[in-house]
Protein backbone atom coordinates (compact mmCIF):
# COMPACT_ATOMS: atom_id res chain seq x y z
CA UNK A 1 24.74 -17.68 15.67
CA UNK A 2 27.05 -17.81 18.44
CA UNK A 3 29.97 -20.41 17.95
CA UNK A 4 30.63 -22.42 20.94
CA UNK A 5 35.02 -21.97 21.41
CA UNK A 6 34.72 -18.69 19.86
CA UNK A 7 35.71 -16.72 22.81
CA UNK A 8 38.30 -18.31 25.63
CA UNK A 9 36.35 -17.98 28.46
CA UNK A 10 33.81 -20.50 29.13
CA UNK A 11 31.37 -17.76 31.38
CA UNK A 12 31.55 -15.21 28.38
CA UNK A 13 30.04 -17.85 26.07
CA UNK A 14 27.43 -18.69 28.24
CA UNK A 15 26.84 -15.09 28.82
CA UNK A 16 26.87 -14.74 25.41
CA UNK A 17 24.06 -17.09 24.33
CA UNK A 18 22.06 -16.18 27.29
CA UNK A 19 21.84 -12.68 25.47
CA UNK A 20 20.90 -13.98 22.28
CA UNK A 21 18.35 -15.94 23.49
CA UNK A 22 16.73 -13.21 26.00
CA UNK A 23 16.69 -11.19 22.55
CA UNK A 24 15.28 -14.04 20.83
CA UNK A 25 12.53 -14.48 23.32
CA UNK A 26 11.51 -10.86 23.34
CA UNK A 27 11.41 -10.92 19.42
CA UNK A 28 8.85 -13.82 19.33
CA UNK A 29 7.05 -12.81 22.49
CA UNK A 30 6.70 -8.83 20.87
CA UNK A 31 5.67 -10.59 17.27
CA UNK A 32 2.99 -12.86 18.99
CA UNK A 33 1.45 -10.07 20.98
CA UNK A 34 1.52 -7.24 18.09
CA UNK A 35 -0.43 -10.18 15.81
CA UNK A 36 -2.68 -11.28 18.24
CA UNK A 37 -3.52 -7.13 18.70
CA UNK A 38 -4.13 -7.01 15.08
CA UNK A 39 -6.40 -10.12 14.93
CA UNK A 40 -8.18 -8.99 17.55
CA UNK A 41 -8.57 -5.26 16.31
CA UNK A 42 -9.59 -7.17 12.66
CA UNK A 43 -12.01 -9.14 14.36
CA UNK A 44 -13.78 -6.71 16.35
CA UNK A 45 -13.96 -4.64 13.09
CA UNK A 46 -15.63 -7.30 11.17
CA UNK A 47 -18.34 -8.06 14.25
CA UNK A 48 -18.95 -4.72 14.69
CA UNK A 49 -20.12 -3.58 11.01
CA UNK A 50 -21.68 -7.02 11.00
CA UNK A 51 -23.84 -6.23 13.69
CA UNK A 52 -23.80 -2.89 12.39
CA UNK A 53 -25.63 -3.95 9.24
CA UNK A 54 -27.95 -6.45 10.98
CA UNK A 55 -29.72 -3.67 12.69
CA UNK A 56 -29.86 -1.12 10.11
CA UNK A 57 -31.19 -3.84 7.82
CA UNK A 58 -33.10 -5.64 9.96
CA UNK A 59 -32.52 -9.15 8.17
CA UNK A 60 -29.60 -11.39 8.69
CA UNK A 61 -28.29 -12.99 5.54
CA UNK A 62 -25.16 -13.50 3.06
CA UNK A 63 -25.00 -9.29 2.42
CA UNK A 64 -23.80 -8.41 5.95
CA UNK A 65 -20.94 -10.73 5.74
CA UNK A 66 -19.87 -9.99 2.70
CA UNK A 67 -20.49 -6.00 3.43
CA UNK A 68 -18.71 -5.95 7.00
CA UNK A 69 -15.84 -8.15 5.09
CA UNK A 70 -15.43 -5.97 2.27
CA UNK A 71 -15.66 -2.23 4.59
CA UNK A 72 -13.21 -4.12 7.10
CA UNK A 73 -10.58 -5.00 4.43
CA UNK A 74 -11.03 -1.91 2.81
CA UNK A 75 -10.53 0.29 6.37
CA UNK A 76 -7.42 -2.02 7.46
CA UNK A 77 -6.05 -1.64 3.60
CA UNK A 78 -6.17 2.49 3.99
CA UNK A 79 -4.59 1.68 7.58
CA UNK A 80 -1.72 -1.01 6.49
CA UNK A 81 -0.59 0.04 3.24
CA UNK A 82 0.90 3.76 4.49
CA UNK A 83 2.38 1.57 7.20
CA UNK A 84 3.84 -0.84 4.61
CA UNK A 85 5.34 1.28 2.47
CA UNK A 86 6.94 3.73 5.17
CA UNK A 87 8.72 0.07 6.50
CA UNK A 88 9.45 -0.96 2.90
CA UNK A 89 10.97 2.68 2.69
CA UNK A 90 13.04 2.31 6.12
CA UNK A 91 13.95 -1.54 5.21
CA UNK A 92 15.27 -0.17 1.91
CA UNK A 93 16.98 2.70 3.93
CA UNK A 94 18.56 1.10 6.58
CA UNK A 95 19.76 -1.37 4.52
CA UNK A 96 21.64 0.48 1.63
CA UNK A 97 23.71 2.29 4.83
């Protein structure tokens, strides 16, 4: 974090925070949208085998939850955990440089 007095001129420092808190901004605003993406991708998912299961079945009980839950999780694990493990990887990478 910026220190106010660190730099002489009063328009710098201003200009200065003003930066870090445009990049700050961004950073939330890019988090909230990528998470919302991924809920909503999740959650689609889920409804989808759901309904999925209804009509091949033909009955609605407990079993199509707990089937569109488990395929779901299972589908976004084979997605996520490649994509976990490359970041993990670049974290590790980027970070012993």
């Amino acid at each position: 974090m910026l220190k106010m007095g660190s730099t002489p001129d009063k328009r710098e420092q201003y200009r200065l925070m003003r930066d870090a808190m445009e990049k700050r901004f961004i950073r939330v605003a890019k988090g909230s949208l990528v998470g919302g993406a991924r809920l909503g991708m999740f959650t689609a998912t889920f409804f989808g085998i759901q309904n999925l299961l209804i009509d091949t079945r033909g009955v609605h009980d407990v079993f199509n939850i707990a089937g569109a839950g488990s395929a779901t999780a299972a589908a976004f694990g084979l997605i996520c955990t490649p994509l976990t493990i490359f970041s993990l990887g670049l974290y590790y990478v980027i970070r012993l440089n």
